[in-house]
N, C-alpha and C. Protein backbone atom coordinates (compact mmCIF):
# COMPACT_ATOMS: atom_id res chain seq x y z
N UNK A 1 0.82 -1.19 0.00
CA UNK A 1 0.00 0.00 0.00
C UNK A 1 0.87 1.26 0.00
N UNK A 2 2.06 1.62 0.80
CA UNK A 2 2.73 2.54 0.81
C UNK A 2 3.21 3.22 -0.79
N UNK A 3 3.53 1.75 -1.26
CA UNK A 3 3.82 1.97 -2.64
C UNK A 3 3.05 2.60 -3.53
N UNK A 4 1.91 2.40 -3.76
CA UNK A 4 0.53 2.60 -3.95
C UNK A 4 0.72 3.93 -3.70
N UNK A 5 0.35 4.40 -2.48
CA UNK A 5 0.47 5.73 -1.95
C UNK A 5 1.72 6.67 -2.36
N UNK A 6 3.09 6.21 -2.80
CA UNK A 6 3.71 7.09 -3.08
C UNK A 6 3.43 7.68 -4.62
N UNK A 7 3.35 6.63 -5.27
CA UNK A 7 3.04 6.45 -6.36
C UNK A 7 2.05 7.57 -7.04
N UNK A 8 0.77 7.71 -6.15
CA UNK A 8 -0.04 8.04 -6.16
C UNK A 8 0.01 9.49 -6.16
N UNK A 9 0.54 10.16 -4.88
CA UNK A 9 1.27 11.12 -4.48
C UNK A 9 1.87 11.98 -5.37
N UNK A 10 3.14 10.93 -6.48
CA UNK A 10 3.79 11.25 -7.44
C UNK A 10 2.96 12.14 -8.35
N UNK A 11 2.22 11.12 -8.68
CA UNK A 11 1.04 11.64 -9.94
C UNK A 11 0.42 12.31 -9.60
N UNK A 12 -0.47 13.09 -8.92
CA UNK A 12 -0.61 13.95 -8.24
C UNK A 12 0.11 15.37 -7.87
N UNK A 13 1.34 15.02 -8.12
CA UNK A 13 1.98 16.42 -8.54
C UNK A 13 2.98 16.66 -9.80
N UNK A 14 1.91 15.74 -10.92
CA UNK A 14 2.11 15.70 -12.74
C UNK A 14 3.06 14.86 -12.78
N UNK A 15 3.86 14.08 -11.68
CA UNK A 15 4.73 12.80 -12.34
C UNK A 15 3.96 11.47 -13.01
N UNK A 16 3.45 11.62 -14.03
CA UNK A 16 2.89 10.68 -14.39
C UNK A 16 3.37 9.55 -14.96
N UNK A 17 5.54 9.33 -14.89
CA UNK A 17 6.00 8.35 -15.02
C UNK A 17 5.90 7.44 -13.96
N UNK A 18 5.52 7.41 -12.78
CA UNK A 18 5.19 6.73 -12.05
C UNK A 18 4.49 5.01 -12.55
N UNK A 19 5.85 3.87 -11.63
CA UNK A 19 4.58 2.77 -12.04
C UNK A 19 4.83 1.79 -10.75
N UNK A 20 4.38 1.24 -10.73
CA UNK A 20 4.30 0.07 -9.85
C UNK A 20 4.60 -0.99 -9.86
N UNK A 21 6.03 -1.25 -9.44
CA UNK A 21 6.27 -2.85 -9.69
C UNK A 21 6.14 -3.48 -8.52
N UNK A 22 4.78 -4.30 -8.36
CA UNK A 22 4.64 -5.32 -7.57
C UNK A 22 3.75 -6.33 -8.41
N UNK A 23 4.60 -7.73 -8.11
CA UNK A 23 3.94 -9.02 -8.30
C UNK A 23 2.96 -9.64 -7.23
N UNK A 24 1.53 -9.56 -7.46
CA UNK A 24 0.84 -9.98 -6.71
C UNK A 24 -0.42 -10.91 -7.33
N UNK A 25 -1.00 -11.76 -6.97
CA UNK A 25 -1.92 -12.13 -7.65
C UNK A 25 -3.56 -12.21 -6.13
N UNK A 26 -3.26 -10.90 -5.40
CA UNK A 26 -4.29 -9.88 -4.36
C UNK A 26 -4.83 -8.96 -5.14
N UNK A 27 -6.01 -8.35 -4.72
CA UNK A 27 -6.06 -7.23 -4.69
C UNK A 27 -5.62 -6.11 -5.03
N UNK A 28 -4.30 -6.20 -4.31
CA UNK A 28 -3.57 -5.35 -4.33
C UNK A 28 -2.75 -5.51 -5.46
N UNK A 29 -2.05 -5.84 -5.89
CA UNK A 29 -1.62 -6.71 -6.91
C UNK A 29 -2.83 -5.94 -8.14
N UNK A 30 -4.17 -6.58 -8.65
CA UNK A 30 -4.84 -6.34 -9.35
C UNK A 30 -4.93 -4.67 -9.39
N UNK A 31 -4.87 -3.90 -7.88
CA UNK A 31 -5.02 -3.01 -8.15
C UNK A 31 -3.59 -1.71 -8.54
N UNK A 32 -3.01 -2.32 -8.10
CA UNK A 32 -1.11 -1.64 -8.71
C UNK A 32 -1.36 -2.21 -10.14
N UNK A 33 -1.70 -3.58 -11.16
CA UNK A 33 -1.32 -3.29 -12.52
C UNK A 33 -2.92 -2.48 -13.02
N UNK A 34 -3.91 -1.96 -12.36
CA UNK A 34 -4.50 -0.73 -12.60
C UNK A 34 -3.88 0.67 -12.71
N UNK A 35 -3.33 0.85 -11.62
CA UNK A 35 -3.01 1.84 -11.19
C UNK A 35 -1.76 2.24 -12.58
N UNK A 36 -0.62 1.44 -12.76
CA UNK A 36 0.28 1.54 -13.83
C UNK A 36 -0.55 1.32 -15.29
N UNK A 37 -1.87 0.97 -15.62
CA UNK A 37 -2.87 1.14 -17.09
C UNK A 37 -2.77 2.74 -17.12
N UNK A 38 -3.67 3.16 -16.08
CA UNK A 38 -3.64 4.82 -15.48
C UNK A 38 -2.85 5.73 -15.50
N UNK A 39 -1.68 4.98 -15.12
CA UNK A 39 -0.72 5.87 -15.28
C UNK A 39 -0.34 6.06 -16.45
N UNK A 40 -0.12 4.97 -17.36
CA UNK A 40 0.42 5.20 -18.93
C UNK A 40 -0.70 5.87 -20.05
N UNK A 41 -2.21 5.99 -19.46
CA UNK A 41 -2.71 6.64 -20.28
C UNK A 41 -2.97 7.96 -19.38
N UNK A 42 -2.83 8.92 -18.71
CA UNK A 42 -2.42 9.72 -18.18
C UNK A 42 -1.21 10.34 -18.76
N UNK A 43 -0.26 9.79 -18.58
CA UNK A 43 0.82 9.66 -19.48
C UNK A 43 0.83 10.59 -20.86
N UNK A 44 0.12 9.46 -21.79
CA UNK A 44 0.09 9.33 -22.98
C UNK A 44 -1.05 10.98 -23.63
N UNK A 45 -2.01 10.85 -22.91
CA UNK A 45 -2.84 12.09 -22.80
C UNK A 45 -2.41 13.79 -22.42
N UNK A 46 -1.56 13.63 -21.48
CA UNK A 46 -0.55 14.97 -20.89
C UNK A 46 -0.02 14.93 -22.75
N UNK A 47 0.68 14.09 -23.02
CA UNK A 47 1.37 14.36 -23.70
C UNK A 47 0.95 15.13 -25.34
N UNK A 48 -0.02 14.26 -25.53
CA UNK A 48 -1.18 14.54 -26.58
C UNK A 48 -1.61 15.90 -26.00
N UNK A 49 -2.09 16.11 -25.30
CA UNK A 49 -2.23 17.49 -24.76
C UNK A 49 -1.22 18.79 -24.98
N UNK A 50 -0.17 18.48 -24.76
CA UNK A 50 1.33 19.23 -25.32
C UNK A 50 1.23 19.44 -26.48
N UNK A 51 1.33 18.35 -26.60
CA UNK A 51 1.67 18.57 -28.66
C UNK A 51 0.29 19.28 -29.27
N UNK A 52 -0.82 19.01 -28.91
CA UNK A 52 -2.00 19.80 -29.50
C UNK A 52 -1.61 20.94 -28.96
N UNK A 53 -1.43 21.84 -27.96
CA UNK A 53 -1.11 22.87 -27.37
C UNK A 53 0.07 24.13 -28.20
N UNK A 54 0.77 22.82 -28.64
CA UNK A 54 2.13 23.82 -29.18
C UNK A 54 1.80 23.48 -30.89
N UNK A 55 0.70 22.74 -31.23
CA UNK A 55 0.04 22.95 -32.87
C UNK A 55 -0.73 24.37 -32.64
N UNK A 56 -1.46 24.18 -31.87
CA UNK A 56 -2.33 25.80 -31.80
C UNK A 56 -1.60 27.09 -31.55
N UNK A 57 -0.53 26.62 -30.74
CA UNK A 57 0.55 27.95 -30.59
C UNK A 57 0.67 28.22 -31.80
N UNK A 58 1.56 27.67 -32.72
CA UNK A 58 2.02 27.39 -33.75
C UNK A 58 1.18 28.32 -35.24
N UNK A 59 0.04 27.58 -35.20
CA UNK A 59 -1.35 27.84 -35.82
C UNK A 59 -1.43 29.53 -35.60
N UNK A 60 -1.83 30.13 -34.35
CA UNK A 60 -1.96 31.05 -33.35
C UNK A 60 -1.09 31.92 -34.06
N UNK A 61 0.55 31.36 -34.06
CA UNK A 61 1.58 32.46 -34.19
C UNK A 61 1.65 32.97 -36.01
N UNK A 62 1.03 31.64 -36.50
CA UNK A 62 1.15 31.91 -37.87
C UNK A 62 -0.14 32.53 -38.33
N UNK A 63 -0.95 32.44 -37.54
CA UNK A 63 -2.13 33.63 -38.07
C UNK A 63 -2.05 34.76 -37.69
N UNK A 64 -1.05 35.83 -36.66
CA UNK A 64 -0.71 36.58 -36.12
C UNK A 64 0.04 37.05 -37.53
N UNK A 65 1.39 36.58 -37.61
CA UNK A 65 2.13 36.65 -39.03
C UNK A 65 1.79 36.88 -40.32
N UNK A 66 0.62 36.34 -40.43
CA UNK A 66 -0.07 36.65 -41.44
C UNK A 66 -1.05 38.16 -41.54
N UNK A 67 -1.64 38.33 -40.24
CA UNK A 67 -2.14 39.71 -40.55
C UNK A 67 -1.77 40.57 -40.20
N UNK A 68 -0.28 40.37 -39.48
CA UNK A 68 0.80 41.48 -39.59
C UNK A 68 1.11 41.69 -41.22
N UNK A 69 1.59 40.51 -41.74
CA UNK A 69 1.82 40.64 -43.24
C UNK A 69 0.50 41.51 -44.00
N UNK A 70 -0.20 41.05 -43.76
CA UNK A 70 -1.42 41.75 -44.77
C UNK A 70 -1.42 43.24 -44.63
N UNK A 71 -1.32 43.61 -42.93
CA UNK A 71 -1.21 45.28 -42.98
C UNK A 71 0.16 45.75 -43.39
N UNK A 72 1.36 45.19 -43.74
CA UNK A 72 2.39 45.70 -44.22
C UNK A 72 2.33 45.17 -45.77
N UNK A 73 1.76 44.50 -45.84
CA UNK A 73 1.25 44.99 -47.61
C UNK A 73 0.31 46.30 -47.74
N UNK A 74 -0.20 46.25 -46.80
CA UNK A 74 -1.52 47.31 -47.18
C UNK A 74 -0.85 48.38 -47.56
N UNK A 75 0.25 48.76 -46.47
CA UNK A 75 1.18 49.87 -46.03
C UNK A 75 3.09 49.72 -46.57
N UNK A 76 3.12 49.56 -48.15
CA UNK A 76 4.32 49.07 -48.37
C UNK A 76 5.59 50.08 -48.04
N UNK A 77 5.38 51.01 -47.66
CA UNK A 77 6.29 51.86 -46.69
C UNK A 77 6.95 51.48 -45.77
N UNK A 78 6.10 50.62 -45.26
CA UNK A 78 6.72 49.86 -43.88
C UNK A 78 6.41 48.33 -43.98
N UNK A 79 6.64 48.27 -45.00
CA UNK A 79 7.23 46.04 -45.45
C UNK A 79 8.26 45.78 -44.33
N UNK A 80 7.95 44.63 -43.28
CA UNK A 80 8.77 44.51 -42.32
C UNK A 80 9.03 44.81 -41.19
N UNK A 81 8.46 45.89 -41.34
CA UNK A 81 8.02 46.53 -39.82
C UNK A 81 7.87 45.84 -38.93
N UNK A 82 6.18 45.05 -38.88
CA UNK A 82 6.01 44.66 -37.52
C UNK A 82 6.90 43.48 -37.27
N UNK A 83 7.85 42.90 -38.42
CA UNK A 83 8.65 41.75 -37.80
C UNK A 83 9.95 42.50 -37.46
N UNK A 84 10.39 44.06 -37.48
CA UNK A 84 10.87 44.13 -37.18
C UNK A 84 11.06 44.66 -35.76
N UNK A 85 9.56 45.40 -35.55
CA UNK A 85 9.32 45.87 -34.27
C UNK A 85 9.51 44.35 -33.01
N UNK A 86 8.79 43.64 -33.90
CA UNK A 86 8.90 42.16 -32.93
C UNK A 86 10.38 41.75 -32.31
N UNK A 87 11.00 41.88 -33.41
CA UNK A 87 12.59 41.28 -32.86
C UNK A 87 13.25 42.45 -31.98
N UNK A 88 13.04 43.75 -31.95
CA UNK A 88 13.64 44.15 -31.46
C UNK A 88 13.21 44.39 -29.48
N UNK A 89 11.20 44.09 -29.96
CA UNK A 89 11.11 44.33 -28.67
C UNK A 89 11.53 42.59 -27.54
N UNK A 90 11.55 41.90 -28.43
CA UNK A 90 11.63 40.77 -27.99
C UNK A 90 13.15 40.85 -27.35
N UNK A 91 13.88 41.16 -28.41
CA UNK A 91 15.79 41.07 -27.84
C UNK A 91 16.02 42.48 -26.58
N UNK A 92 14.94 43.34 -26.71
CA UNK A 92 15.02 44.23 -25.20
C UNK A 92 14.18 43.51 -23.83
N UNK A 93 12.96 42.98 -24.13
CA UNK A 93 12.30 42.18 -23.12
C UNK A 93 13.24 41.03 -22.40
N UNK A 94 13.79 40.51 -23.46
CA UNK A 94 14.86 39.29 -22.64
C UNK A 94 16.31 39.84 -21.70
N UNK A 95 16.56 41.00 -22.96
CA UNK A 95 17.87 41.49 -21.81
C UNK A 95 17.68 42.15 -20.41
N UNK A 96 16.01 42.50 -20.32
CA UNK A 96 15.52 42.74 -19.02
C UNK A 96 15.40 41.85 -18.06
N UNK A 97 15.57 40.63 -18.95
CA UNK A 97 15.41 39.41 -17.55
C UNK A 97 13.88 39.13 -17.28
N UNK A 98 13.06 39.06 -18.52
CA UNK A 98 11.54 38.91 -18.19
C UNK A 98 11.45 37.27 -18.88
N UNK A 99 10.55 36.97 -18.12
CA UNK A 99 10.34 35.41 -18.25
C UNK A 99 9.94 34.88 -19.24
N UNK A 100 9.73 33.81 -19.86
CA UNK A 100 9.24 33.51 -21.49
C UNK A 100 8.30 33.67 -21.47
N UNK A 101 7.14 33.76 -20.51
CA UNK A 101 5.65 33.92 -20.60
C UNK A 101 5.20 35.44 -20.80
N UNK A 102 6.04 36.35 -20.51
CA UNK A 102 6.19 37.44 -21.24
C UNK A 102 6.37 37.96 -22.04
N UNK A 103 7.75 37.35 -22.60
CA UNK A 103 8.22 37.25 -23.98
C UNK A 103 7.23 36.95 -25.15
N UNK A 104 6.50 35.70 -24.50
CA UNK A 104 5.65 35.67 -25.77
C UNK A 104 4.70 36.54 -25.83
N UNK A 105 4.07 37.73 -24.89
CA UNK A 105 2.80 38.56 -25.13
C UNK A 105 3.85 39.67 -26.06
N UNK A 106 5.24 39.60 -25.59
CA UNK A 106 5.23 41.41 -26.38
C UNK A 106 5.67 40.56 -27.71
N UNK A 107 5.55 39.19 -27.94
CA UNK A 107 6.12 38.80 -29.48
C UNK A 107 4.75 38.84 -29.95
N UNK A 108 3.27 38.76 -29.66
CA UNK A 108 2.13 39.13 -29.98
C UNK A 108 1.66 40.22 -30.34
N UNK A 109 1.89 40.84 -29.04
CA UNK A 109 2.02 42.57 -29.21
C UNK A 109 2.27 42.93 -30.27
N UNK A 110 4.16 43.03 -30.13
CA UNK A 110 4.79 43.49 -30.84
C UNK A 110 4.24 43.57 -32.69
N UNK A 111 3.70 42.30 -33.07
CA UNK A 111 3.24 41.65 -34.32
C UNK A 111 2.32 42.63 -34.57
N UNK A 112 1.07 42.70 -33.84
CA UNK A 112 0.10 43.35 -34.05
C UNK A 112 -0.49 44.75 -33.64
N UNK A 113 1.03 45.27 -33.34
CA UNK A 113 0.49 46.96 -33.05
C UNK A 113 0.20 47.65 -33.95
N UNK A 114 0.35 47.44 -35.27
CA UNK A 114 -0.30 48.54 -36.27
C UNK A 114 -1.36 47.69 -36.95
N UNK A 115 -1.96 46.18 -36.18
CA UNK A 115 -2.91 46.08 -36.91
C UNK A 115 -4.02 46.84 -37.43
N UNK A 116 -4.34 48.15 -36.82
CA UNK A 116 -5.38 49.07 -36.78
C UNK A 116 -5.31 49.19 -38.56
N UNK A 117 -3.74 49.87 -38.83
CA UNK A 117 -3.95 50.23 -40.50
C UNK A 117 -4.46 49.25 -41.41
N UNK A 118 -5.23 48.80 -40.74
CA UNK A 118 -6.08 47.81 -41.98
C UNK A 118 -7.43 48.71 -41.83
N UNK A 119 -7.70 49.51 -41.19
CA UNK A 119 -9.07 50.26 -40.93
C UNK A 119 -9.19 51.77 -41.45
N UNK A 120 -7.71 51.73 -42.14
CA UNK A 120 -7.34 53.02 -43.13
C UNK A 120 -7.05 53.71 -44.24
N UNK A 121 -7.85 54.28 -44.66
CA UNK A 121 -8.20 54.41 -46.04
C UNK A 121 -6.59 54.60 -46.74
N UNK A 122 -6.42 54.00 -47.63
CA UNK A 122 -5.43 53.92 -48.65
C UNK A 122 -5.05 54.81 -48.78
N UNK A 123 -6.00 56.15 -49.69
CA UNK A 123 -5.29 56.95 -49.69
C UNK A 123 -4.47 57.91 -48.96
N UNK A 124 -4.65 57.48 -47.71
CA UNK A 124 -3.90 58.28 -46.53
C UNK A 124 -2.85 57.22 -46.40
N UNK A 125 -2.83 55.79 -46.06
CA UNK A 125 -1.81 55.20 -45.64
C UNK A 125 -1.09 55.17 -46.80
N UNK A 126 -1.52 54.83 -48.18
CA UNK A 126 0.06 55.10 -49.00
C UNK A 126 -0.02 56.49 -49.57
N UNK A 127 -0.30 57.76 -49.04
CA UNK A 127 -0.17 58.67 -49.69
C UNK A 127 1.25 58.87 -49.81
N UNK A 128 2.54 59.83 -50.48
CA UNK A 128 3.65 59.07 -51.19
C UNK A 128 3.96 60.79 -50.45
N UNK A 129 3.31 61.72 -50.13
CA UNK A 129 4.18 62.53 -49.40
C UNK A 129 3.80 62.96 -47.93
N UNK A 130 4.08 64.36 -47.45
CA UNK A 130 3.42 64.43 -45.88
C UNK A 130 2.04 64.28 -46.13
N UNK A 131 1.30 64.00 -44.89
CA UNK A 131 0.26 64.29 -44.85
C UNK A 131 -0.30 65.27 -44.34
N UNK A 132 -1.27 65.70 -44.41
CA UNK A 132 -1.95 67.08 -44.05
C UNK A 132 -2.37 66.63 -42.15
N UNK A 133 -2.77 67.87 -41.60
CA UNK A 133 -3.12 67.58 -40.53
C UNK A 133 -4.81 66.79 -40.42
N UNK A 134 -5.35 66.59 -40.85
CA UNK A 134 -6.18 66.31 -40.78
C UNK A 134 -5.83 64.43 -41.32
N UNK A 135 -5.30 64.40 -42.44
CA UNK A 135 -5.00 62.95 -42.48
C UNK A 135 -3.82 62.61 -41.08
N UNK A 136 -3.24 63.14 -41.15
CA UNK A 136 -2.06 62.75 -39.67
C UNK A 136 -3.54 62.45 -38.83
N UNK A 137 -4.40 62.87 -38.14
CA UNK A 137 -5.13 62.95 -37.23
C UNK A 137 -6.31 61.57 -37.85
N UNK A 138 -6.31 61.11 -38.59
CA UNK A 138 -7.39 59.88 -39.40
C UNK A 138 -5.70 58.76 -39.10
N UNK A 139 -4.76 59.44 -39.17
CA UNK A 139 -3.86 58.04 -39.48
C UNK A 139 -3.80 57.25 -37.96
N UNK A 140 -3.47 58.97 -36.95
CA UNK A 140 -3.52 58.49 -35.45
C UNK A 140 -4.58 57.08 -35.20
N UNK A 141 -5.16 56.87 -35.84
CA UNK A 141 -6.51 56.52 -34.97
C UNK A 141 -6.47 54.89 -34.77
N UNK A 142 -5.15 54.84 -35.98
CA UNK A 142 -4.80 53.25 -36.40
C UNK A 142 -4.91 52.29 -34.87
N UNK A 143 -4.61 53.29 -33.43
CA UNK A 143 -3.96 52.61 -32.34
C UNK A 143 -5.53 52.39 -31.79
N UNK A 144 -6.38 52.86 -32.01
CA UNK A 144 -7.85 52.52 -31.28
C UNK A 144 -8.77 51.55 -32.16
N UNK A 145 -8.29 51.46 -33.60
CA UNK A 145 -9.10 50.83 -34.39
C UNK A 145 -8.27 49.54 -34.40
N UNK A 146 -6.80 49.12 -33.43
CA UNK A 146 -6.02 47.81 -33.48
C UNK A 146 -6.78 47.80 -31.83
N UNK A 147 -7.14 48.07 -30.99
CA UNK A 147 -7.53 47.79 -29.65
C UNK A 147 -9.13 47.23 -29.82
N UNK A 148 -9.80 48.32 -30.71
CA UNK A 148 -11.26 47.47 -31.00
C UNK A 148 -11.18 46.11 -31.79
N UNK A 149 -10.33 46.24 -32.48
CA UNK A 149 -9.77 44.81 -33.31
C UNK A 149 -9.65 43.56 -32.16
N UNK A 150 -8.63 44.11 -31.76
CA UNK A 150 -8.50 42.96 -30.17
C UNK A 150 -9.34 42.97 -29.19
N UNK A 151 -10.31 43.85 -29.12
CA UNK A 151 -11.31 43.35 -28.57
C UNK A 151 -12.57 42.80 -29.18
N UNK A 152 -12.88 43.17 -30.23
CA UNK A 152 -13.55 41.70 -31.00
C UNK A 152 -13.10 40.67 -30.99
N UNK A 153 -11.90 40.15 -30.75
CA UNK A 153 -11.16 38.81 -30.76
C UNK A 153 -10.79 38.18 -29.65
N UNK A 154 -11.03 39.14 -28.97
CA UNK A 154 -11.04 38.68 -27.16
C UNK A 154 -12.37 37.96 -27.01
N UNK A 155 -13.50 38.43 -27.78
CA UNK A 155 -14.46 37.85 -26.99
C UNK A 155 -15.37 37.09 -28.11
């Protein structure tokens, strides 16, 4: 039983290599080569769980990429941009000593801060010289029309 119980214990705080070697033909016995079925599909499921997890990351990061890409087509002035804004905020976030679970929001972020200029009329975003004050003030707006964006997608 102790065995049982450590075992148990183990798994219980995600060691799900845990198994049980006892030869018994008890109870107990019947119930340790249960307990090691359990464990290997436990096991096997965490794991399946992972790998689906880091397909959707994956999925996730490449649909991010993509409508970063689409607004730097929209906006061929700035082809590259948001992958470049990405790398750079990413290589300052790490030299701060911030944890990877951080890292990955400002590599999100970073991707999609000018998603807004997809909500901006052409002829202002590629107009080919300054813009007037009044388009400067329609271009501003890119940063509230990428927050309503993310919040349609939040919910």
């Amino acid at each position: 039983m102790e065995i049982l119980t450590e075992s148990s214990h183990a798994i219980a705080r995600g060691d799900f290599s845990q198994r049980v070697h006892l030869t018994s033909r008890t109870e107990i016995g019947e119930l340790a080569a249960t307990f090691n079925v359990m464990s290997e599909e436990l096991e096997q499921f965490v794991e399946d769980l992972k790998r689906a997890a880091n397909e959707n990351r994956e999925l996730f990061m490449g649909s991010i990429q993509m409508l970063a890409g689409a607004v730097d087509e929209k906006d061929p002035y700035t082809r590259g941009h948001s992958d470049r804004v990405t790398r750079y905020s990413v290589m300052i976030a790490r030299e701060l000593g911030q944890p990877e679970e951080f890292l990955e929001i400002v590599r999100v972020s970073a991707q999609l801060h000018d998603v807004g200029k997809i909500g901006i009329e052409d002829r202002i975003l590629k107009k080919p010289g300054a813009l007037t004050s009044e388009e400067f003030d329609i271009m501003k707006t890119h940063t509230s029309k990428g927050a309503h964006i993310f919040v349609l997608w939040r919910s």
